[in-house]
N, C-alpha and C. Protein backbone atom coordinates (compact mmCIF):
# COMPACT_ATOMS: atom_id res chain seq x y z
N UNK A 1 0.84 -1.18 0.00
CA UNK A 1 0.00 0.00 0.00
C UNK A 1 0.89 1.25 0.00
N UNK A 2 0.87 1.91 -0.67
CA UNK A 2 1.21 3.78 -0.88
C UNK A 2 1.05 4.24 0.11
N UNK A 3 2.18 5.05 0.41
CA UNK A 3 2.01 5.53 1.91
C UNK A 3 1.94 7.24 1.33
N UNK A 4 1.29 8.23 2.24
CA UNK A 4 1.30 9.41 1.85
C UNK A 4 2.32 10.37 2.44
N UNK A 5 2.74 11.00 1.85
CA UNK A 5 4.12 11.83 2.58
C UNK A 5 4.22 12.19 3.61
N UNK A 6 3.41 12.64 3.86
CA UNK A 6 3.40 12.88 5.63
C UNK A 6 3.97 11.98 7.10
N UNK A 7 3.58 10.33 6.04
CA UNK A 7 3.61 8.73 6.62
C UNK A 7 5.20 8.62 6.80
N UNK A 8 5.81 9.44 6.05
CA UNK A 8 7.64 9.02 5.87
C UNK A 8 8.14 9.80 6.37
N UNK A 9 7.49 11.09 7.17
CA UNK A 9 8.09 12.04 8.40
C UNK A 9 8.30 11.04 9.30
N UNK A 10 9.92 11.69 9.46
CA UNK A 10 10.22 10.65 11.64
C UNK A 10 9.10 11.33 12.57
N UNK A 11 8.93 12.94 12.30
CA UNK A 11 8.28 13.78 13.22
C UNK A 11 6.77 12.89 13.25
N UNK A 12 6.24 13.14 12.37
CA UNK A 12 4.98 12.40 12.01
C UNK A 12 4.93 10.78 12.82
N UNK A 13 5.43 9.81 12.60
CA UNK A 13 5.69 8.51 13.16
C UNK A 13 6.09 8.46 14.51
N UNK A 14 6.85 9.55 14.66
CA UNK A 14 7.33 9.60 16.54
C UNK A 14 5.70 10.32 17.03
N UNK A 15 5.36 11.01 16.54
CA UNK A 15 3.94 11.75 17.15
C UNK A 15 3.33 10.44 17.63
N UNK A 16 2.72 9.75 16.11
CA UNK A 16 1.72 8.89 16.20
C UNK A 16 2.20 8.05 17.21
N UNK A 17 3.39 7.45 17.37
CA UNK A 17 3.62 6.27 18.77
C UNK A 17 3.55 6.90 19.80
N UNK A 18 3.61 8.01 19.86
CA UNK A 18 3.55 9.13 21.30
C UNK A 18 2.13 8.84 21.79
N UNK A 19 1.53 9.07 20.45
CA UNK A 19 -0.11 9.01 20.70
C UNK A 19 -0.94 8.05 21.05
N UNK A 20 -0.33 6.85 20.30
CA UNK A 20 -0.99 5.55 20.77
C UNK A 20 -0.47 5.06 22.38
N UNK A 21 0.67 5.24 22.93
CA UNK A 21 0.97 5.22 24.09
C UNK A 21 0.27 5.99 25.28
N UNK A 22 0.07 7.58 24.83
CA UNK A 22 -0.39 8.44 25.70
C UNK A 22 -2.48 7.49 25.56
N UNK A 23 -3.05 7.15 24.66
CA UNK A 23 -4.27 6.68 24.42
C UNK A 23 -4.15 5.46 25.84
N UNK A 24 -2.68 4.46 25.53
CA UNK A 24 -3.18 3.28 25.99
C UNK A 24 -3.10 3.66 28.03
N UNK A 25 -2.26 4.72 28.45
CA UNK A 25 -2.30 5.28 29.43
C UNK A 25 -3.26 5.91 30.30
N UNK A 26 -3.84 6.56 29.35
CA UNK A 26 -5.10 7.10 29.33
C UNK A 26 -6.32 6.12 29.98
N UNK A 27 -6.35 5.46 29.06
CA UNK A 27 -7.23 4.42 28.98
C UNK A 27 -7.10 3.32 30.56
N UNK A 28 -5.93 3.58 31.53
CA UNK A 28 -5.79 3.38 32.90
C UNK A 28 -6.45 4.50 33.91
N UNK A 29 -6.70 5.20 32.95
CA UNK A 29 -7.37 6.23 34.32
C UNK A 29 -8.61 5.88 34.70
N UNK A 30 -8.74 5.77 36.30
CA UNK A 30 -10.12 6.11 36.74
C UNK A 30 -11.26 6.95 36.21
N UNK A 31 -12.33 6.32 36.37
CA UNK A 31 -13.69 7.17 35.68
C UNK A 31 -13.68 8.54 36.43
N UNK A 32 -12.98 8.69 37.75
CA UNK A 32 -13.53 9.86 38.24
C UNK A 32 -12.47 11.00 37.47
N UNK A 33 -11.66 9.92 36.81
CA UNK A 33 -10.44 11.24 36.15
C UNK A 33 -10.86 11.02 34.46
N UNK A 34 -12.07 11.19 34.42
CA UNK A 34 -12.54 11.14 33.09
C UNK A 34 -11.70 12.20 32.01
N UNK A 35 -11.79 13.58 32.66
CA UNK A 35 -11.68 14.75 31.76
C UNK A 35 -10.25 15.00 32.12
N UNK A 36 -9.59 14.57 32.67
CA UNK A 36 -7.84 14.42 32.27
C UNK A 36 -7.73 13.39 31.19
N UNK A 37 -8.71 12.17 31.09
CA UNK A 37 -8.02 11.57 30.48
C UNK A 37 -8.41 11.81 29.05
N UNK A 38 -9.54 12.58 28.82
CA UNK A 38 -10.87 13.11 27.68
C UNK A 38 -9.12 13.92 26.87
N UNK A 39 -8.54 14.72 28.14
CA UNK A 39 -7.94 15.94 27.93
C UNK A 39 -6.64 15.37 26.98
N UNK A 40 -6.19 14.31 27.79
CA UNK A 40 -4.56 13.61 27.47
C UNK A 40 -4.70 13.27 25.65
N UNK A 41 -6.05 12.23 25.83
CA UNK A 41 -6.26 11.63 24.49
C UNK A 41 -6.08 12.74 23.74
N UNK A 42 -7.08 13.90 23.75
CA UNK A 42 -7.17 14.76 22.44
C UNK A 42 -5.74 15.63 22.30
N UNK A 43 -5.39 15.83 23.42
CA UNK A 43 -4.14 16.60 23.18
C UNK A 43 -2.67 15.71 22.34
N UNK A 44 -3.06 14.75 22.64
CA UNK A 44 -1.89 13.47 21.81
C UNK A 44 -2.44 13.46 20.71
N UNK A 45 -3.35 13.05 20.59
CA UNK A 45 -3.90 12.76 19.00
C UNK A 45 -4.21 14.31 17.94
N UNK A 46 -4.15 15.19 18.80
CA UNK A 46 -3.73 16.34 18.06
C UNK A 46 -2.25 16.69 17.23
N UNK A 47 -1.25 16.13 17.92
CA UNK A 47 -0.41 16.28 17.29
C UNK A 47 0.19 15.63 16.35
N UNK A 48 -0.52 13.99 15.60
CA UNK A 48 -0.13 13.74 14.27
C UNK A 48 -1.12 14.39 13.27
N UNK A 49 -1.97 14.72 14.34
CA UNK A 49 -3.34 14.91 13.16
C UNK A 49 -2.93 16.25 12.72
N UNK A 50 -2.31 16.83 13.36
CA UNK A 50 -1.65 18.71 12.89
C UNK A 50 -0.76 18.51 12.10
N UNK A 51 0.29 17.30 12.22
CA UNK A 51 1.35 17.56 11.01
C UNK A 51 0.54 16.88 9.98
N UNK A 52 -0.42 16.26 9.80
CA UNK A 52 -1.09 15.35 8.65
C UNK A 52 -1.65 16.75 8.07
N UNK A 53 -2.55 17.13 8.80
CA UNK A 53 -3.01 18.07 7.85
C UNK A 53 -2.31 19.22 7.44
N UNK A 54 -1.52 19.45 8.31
CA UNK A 54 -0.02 21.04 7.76
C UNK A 54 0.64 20.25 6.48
N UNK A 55 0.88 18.92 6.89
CA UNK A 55 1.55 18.51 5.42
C UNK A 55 0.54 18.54 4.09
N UNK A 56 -1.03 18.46 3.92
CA UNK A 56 -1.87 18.34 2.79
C UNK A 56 -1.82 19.89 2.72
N UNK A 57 -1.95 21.20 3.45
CA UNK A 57 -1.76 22.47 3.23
C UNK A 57 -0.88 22.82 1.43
N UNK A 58 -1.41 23.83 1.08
CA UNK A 58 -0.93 24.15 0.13
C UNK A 58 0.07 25.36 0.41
N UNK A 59 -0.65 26.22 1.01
CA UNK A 59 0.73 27.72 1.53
C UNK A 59 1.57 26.98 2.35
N UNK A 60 2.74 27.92 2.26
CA UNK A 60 3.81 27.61 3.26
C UNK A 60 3.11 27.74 5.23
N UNK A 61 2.33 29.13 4.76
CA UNK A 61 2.01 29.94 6.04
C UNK A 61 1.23 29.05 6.80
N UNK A 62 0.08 28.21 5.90
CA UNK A 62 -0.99 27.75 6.72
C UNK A 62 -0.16 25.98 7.27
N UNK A 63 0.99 25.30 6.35
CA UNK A 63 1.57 24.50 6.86
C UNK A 63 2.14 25.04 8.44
N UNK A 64 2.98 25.82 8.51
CA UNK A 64 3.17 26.20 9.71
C UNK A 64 2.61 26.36 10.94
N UNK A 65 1.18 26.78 10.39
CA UNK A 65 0.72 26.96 11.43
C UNK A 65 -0.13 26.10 12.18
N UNK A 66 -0.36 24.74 11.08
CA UNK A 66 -0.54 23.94 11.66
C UNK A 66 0.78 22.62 12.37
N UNK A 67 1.83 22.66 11.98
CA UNK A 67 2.74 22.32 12.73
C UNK A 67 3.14 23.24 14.09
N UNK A 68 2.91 24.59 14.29
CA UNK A 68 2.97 25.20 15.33
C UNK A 68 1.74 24.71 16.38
N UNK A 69 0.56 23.85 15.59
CA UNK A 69 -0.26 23.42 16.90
C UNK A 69 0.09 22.35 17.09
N UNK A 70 0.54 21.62 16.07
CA UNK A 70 0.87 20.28 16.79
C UNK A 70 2.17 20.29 17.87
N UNK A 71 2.91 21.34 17.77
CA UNK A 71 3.92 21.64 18.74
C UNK A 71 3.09 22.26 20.12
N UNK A 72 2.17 23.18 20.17
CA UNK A 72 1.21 23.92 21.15
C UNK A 72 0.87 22.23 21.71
N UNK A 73 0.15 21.45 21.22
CA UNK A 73 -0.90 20.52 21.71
C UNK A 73 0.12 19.36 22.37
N UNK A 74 1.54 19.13 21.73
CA UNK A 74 2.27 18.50 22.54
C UNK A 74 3.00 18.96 23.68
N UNK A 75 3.20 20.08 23.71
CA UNK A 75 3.05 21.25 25.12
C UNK A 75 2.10 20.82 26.40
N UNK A 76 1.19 20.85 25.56
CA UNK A 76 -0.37 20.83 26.33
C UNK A 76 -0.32 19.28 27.18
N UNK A 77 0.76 18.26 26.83
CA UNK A 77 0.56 17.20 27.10
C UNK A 77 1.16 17.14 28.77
N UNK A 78 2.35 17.95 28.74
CA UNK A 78 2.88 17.79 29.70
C UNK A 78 2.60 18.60 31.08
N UNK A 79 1.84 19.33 31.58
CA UNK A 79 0.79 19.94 32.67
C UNK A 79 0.16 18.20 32.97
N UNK A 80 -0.81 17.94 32.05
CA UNK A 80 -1.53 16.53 32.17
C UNK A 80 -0.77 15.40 32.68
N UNK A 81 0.69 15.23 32.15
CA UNK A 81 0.87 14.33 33.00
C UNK A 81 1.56 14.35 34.16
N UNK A 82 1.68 15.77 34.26
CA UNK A 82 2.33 16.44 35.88
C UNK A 82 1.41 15.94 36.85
N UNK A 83 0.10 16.06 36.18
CA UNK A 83 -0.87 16.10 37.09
C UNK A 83 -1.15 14.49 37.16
N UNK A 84 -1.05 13.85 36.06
CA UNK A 84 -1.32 12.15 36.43
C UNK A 84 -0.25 11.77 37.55
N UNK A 85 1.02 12.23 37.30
CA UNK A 85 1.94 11.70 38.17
C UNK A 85 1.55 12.34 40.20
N UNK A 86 1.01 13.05 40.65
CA UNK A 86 0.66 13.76 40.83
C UNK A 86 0.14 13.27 41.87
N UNK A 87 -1.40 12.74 41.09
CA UNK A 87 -2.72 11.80 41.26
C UNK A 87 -2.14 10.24 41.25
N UNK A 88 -0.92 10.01 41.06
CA UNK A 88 -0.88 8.41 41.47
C UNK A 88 -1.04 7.58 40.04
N UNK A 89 -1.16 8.48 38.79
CA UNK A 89 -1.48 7.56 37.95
C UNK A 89 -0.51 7.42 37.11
N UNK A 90 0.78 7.62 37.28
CA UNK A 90 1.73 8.10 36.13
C UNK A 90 2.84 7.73 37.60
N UNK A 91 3.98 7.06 36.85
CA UNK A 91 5.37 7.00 37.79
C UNK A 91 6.17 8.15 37.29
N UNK A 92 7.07 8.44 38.57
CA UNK A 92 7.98 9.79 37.98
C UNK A 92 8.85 8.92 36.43
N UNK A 93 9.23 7.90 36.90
CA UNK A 93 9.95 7.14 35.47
C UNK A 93 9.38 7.47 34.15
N UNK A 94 8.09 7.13 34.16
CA UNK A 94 7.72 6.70 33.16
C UNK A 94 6.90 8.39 32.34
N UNK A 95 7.01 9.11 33.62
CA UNK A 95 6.62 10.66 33.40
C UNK A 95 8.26 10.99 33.06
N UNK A 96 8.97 10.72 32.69
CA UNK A 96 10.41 11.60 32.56
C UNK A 96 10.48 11.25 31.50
N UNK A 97 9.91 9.92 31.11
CA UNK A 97 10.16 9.12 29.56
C UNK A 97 9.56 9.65 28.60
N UNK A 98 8.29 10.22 28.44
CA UNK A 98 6.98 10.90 27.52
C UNK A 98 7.78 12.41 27.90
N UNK A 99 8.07 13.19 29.07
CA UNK A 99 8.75 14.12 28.83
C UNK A 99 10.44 14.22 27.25
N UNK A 100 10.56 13.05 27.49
CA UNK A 100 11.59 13.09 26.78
C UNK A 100 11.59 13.13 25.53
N UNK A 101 10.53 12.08 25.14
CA UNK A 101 9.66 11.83 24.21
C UNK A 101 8.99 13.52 23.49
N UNK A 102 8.81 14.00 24.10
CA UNK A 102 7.70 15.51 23.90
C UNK A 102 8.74 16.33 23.49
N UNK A 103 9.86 16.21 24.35
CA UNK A 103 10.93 16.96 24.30
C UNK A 103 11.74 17.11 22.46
N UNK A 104 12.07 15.62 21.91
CA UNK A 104 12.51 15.48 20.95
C UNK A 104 11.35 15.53 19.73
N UNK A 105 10.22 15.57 19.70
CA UNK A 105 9.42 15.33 18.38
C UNK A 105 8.72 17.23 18.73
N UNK A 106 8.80 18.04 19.85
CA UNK A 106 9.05 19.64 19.59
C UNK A 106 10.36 20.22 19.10
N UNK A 107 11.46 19.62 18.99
CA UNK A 107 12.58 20.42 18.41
C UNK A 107 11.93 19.41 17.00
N UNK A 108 11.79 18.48 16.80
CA UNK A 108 12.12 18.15 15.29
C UNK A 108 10.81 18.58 14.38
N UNK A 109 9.52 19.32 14.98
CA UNK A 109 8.70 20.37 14.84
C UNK A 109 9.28 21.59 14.80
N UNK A 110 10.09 22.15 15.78
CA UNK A 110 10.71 23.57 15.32
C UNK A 110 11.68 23.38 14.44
N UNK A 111 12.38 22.27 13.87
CA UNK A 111 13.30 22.00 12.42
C UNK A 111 12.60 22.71 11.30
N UNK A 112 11.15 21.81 11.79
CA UNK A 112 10.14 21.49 10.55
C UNK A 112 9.72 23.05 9.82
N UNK A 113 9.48 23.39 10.74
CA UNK A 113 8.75 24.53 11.18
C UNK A 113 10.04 25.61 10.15
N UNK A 114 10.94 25.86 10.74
CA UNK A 114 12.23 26.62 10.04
C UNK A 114 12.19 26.09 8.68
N UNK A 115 12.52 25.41 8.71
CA UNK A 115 13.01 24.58 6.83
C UNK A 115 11.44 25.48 6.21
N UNK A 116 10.41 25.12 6.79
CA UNK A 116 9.71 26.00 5.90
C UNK A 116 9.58 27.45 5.69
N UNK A 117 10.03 28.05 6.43
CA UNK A 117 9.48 29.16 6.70
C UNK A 117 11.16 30.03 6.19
N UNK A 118 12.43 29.30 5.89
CA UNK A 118 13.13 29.20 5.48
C UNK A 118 13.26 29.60 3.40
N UNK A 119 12.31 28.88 2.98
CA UNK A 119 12.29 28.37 2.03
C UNK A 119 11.94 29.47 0.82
């Protein structure tokens, strides 16, 4: 099967495993922590879905600016799991690991981000 360009970004592929991880985490939270976990999901799954669609963009400007949310929304991830770790639901380990994780697929978003805006 044809993969679409976006599919052969590292940025893109590191998101999406970010995302399916932060989902299957999620998916450990207590019902009473519904809307952290409502919060975690959408904020992860925001950020392949921002470079998917910044990459179908036709301007340079509007690519950017949707790679600038998928950088915002992977931001957004880490408050959430301050707060899982926090609440007992997240180990400091495994909270330093998705930090790290967040850490490297926002610089290779601000690469992204330059090369275009570069161009």
């Amino acid at each position: 099967m044809e993969k679409f360009g976006f599919e052969n970004l590292e940025v893109y592929r590191r998101a999406l495993e970010l995302s399916i991880e932060f989902c299957k985490l999620a998916s450990t939270f207590p019902f009473k922590y519904s809307r952290l976990r409502d919060q975690l999901i959408g904020a992860a799954l925001s950020i392949p879905l921002n470079i998917a669609e910044g990459y179908g963009r036709g301007g340079t400007k509007e690519k950017v600016n949707f790679y600038r949310t998928a950088k915002a929304s992977a931001f957004e991830c880490i408050p959430i799991l301050s707060v899982a770790h926090s609440l007992g639901l997240l180990t400091a380990k495994r909270r330093e690991y998705f930090i790290g994780e967040i850490q490297e697929i926002t610089k290779m978003l601000s690469g992204l981000i330059s090369s275009k805006q570069n161009k």
